[in-house]
N, C-alpha and C. Protein backbone atom coordinates (compact mmCIF):
# COMPACT_ATOMS: atom_id res chain seq x y z
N UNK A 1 16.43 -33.27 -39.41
CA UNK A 1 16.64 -31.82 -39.47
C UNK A 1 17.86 -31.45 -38.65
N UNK A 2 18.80 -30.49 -39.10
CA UNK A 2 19.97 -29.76 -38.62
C UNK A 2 19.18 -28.97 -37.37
N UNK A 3 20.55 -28.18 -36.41
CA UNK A 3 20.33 -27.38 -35.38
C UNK A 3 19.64 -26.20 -36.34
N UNK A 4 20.19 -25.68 -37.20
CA UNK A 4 19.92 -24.41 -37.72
C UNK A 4 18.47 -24.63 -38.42
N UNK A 5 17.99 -25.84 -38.81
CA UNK A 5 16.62 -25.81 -38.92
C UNK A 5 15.87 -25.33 -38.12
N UNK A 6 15.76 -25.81 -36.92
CA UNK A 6 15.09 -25.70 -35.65
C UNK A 6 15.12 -24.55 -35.29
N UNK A 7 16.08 -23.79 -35.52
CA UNK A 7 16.44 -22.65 -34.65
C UNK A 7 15.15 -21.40 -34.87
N UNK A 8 15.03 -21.32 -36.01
CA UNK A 8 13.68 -20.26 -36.61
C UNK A 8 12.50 -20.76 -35.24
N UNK A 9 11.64 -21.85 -35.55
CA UNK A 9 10.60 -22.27 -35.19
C UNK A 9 11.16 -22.02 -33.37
N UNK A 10 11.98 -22.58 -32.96
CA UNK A 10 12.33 -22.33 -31.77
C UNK A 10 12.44 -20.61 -31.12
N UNK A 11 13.04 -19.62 -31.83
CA UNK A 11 12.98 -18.55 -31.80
C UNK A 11 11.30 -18.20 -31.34
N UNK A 12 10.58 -18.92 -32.27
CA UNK A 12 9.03 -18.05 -33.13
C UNK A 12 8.70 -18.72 -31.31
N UNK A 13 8.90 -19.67 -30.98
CA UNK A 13 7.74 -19.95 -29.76
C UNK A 13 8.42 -19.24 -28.87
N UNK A 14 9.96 -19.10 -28.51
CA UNK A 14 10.14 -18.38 -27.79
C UNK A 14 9.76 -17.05 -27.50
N UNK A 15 9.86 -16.49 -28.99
CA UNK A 15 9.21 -14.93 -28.87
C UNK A 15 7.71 -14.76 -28.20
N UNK A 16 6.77 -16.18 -29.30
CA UNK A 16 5.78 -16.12 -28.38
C UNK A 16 5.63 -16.41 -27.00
N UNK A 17 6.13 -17.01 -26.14
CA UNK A 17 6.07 -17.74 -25.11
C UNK A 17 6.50 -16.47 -23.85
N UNK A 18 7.85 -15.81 -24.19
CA UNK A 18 7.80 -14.24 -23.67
C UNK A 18 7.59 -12.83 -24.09
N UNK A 19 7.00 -12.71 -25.32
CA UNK A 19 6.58 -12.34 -25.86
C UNK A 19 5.38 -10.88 -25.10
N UNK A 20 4.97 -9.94 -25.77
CA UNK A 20 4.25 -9.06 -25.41
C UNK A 20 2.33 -9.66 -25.02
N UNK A 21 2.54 -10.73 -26.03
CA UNK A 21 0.61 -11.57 -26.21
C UNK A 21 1.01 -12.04 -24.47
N UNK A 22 1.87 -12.92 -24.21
CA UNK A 22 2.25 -13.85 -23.21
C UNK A 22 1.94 -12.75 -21.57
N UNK A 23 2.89 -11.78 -21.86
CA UNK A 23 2.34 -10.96 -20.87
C UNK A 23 1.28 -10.16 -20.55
N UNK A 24 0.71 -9.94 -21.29
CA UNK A 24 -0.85 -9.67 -21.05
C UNK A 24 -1.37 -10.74 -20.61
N UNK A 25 -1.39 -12.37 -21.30
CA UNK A 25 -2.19 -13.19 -20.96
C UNK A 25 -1.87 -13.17 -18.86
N UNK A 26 -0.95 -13.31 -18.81
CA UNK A 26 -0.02 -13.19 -17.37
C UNK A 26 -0.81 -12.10 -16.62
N UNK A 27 -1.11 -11.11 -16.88
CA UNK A 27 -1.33 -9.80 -16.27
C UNK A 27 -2.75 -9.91 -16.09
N UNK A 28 -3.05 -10.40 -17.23
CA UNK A 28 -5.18 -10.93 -17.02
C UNK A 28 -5.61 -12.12 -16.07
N UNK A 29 -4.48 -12.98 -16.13
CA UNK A 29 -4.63 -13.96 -15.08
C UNK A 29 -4.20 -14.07 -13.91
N UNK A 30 -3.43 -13.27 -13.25
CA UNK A 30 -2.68 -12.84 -12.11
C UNK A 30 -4.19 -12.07 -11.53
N UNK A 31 -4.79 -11.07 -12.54
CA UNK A 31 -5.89 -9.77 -11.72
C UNK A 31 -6.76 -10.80 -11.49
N UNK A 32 -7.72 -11.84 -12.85
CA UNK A 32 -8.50 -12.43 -12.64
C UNK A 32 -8.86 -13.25 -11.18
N UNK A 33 -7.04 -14.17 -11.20
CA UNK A 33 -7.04 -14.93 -9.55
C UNK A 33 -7.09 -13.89 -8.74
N UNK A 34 -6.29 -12.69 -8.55
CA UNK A 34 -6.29 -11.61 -7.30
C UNK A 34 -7.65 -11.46 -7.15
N UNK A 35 -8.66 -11.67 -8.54
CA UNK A 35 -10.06 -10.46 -7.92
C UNK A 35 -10.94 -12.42 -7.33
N UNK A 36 -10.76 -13.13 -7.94
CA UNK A 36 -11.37 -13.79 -7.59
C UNK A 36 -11.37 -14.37 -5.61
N UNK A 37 -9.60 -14.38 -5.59
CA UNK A 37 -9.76 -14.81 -4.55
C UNK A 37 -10.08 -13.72 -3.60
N UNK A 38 -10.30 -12.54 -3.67
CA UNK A 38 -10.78 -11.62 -2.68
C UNK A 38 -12.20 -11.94 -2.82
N UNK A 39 -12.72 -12.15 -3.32
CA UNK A 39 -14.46 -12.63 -3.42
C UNK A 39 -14.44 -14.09 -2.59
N UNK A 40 -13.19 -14.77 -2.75
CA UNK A 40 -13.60 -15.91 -1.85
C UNK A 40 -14.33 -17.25 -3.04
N UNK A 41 -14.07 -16.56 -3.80
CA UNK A 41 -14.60 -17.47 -5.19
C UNK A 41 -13.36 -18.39 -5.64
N UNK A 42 -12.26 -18.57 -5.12
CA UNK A 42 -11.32 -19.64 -5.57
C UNK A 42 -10.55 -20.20 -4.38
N UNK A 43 -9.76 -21.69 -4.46
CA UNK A 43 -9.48 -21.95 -3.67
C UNK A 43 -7.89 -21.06 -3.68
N UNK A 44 -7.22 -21.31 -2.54
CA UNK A 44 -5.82 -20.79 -2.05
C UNK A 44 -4.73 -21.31 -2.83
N UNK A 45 -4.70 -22.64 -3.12
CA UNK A 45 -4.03 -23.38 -3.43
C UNK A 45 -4.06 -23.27 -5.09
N UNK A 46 -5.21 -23.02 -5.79
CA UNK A 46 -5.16 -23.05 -7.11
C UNK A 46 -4.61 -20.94 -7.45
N UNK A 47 -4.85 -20.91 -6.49
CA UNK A 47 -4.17 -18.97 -7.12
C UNK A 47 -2.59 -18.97 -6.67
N UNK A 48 -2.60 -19.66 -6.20
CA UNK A 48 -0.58 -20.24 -5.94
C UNK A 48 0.04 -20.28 -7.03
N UNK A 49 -1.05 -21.11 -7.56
CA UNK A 49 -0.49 -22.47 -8.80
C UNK A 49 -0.34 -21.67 -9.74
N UNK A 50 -1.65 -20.46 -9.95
CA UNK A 50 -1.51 -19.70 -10.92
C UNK A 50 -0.41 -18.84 -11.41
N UNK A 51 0.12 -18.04 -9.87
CA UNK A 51 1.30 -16.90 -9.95
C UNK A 51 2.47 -17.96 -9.90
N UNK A 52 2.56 -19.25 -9.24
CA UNK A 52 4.01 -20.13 -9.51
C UNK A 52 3.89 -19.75 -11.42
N UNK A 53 2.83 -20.83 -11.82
CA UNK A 53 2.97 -20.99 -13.58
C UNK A 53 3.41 -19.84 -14.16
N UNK A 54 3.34 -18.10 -13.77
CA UNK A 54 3.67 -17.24 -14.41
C UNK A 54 5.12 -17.04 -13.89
N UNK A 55 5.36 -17.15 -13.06
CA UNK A 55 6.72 -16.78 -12.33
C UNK A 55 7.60 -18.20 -13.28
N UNK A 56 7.29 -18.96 -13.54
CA UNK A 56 8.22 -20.63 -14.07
C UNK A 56 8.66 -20.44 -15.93
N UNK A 57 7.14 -19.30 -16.15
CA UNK A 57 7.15 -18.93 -17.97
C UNK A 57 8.54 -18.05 -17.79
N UNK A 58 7.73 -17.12 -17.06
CA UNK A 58 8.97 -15.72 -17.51
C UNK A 58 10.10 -16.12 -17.01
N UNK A 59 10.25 -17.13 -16.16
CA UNK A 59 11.65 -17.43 -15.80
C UNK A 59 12.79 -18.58 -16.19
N UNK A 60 12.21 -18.89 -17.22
CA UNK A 60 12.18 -20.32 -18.06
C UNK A 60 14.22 -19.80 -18.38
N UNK A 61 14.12 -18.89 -19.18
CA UNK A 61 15.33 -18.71 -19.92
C UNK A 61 16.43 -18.23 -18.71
N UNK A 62 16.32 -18.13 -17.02
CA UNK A 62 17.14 -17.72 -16.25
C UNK A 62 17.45 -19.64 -15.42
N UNK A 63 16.55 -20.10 -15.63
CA UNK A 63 16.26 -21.58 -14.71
C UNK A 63 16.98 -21.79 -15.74
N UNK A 64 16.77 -22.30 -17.29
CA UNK A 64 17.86 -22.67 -18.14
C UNK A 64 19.20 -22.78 -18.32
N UNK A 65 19.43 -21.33 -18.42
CA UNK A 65 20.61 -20.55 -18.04
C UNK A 65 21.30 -21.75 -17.03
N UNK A 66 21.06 -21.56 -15.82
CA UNK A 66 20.65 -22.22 -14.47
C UNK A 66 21.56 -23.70 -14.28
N UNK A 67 20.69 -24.06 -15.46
CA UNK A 67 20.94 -25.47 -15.60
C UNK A 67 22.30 -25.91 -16.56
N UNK A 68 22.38 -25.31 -17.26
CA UNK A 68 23.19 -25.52 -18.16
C UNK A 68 24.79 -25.42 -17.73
N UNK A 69 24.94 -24.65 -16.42
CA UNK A 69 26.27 -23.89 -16.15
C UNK A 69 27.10 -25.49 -16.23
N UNK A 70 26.62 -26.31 -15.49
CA UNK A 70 27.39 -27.51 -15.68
C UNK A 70 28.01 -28.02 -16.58
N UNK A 71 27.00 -27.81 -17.72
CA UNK A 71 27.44 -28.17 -18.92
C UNK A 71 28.40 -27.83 -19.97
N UNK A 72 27.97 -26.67 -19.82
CA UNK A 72 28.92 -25.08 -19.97
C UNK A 72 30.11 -25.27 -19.23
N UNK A 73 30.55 -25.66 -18.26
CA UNK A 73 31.76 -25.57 -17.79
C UNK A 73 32.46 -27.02 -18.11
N UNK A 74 32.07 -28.49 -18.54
CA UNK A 74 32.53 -29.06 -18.90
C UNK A 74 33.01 -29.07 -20.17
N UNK A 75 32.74 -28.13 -21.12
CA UNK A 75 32.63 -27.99 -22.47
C UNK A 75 34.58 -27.02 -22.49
N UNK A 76 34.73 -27.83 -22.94
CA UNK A 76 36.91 -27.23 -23.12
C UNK A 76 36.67 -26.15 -24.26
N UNK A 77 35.94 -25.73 -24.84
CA UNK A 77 36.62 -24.76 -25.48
C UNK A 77 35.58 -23.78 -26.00
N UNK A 78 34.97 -23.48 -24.65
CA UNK A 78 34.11 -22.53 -23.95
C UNK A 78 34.67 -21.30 -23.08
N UNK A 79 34.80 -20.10 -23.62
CA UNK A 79 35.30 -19.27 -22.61
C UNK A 79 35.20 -19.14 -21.42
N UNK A 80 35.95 -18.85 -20.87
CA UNK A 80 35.11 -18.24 -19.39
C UNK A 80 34.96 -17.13 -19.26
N UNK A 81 33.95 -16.05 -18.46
CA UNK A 81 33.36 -14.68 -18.83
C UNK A 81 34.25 -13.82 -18.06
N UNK A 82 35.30 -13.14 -18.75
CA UNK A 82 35.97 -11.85 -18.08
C UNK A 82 35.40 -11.14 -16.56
N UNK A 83 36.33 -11.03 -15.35
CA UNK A 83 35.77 -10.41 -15.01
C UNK A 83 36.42 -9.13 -14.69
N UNK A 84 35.97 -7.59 -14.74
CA UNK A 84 36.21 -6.25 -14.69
C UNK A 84 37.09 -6.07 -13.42
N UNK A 85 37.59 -5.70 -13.51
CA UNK A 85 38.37 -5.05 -12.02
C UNK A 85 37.55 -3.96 -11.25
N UNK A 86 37.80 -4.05 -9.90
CA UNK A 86 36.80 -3.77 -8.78
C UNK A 86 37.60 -2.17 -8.49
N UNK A 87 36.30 -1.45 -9.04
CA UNK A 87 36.52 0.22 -9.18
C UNK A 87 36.27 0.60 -7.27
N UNK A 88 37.58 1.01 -7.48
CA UNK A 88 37.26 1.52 -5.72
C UNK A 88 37.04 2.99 -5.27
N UNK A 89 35.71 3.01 -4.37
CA UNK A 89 35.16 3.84 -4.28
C UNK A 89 36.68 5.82 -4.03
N UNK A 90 35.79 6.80 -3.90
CA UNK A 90 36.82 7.92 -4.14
C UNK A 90 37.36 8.26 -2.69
N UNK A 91 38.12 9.27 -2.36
CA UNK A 91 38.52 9.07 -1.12
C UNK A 91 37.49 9.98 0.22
N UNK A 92 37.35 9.61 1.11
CA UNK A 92 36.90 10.70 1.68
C UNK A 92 36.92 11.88 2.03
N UNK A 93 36.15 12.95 1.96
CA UNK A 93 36.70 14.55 1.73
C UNK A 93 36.63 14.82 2.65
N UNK A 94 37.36 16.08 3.12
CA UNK A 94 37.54 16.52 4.47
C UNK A 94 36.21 17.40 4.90
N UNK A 95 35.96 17.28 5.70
CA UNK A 95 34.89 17.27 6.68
C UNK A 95 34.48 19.18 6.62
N UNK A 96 33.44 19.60 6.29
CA UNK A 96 33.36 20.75 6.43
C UNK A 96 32.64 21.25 7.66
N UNK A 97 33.01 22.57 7.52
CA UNK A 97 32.16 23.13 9.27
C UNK A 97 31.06 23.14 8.55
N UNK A 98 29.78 22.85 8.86
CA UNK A 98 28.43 22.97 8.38
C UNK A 98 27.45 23.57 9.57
N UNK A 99 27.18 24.31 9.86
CA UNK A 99 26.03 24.99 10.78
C UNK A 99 24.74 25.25 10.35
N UNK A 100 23.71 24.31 10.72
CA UNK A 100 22.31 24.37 10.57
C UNK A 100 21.74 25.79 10.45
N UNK A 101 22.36 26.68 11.63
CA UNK A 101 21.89 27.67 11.75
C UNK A 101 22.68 29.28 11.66
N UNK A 102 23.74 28.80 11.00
CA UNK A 102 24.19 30.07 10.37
C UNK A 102 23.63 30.73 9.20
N UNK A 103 23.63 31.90 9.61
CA UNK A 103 22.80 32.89 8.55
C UNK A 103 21.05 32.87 8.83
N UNK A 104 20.95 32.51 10.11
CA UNK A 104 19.04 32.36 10.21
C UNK A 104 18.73 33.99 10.07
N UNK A 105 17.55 34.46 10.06
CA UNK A 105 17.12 35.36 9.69
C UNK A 105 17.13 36.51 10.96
N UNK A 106 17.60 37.14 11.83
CA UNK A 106 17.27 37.97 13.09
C UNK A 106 17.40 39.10 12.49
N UNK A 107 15.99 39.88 12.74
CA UNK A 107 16.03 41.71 13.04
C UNK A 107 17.18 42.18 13.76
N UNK A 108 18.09 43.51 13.05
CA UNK A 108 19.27 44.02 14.09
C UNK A 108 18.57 44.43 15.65
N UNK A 109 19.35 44.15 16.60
CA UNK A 109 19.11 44.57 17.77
C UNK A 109 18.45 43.81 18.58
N UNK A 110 18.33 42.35 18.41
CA UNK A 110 18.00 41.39 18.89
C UNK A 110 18.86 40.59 19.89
């Protein structure tokens, strides 16, 4: 099979894998360990394991990313990513008289 075969089926697990199903499953198992280990009903070490495994899914395509830069930069006829010119902030304005307490409220003849 070609790259472009693959690419569909690869898409389909990816979608599933971060996907909307994926995060719920994440969100049910994150509360499940939270409620369990406040009961004292799980060990420490396995509700670790749990929030690492969700933190490793959703972060799969940034660790990738990650990995690849090497590769990516050995590759000759690979761009390299523009970068914007550095917008510098505006100038500072001149300083106004500001008085907390000008205009407070006093009855005449005070």
């Amino acid at each position: 099979m070609n790259a472009t075969g693959l690419s569909g089926p690869i898409q389909w697990v990816e979608g599933l894998m971060l996907g909307s199903l994926a995060t719920i499953a994440a969100t049910l198992s994150v509360a499940i360990v939270g409620f369990l280990l406040l009961e004292g009903r799980l060990d420490w070490r396995r509700g670790v394991r749990t929030i690492v495994g969700c933190f490793l899914i959703f972060g799969a395509p940034v660790i990738a990313a990650g990995l690849l830069v090497p590769v990516n930069a050995a590759a000759p006829n690979v761009s390299s990513p523009t970068v914007e010119a550095e917008v510098r902030p505006p100038p500072p304005r001149a300083p106004q008289q500001y008085d907390p307490y000008a205009g407070a409220a006093l009855p005449p003849g005070w």
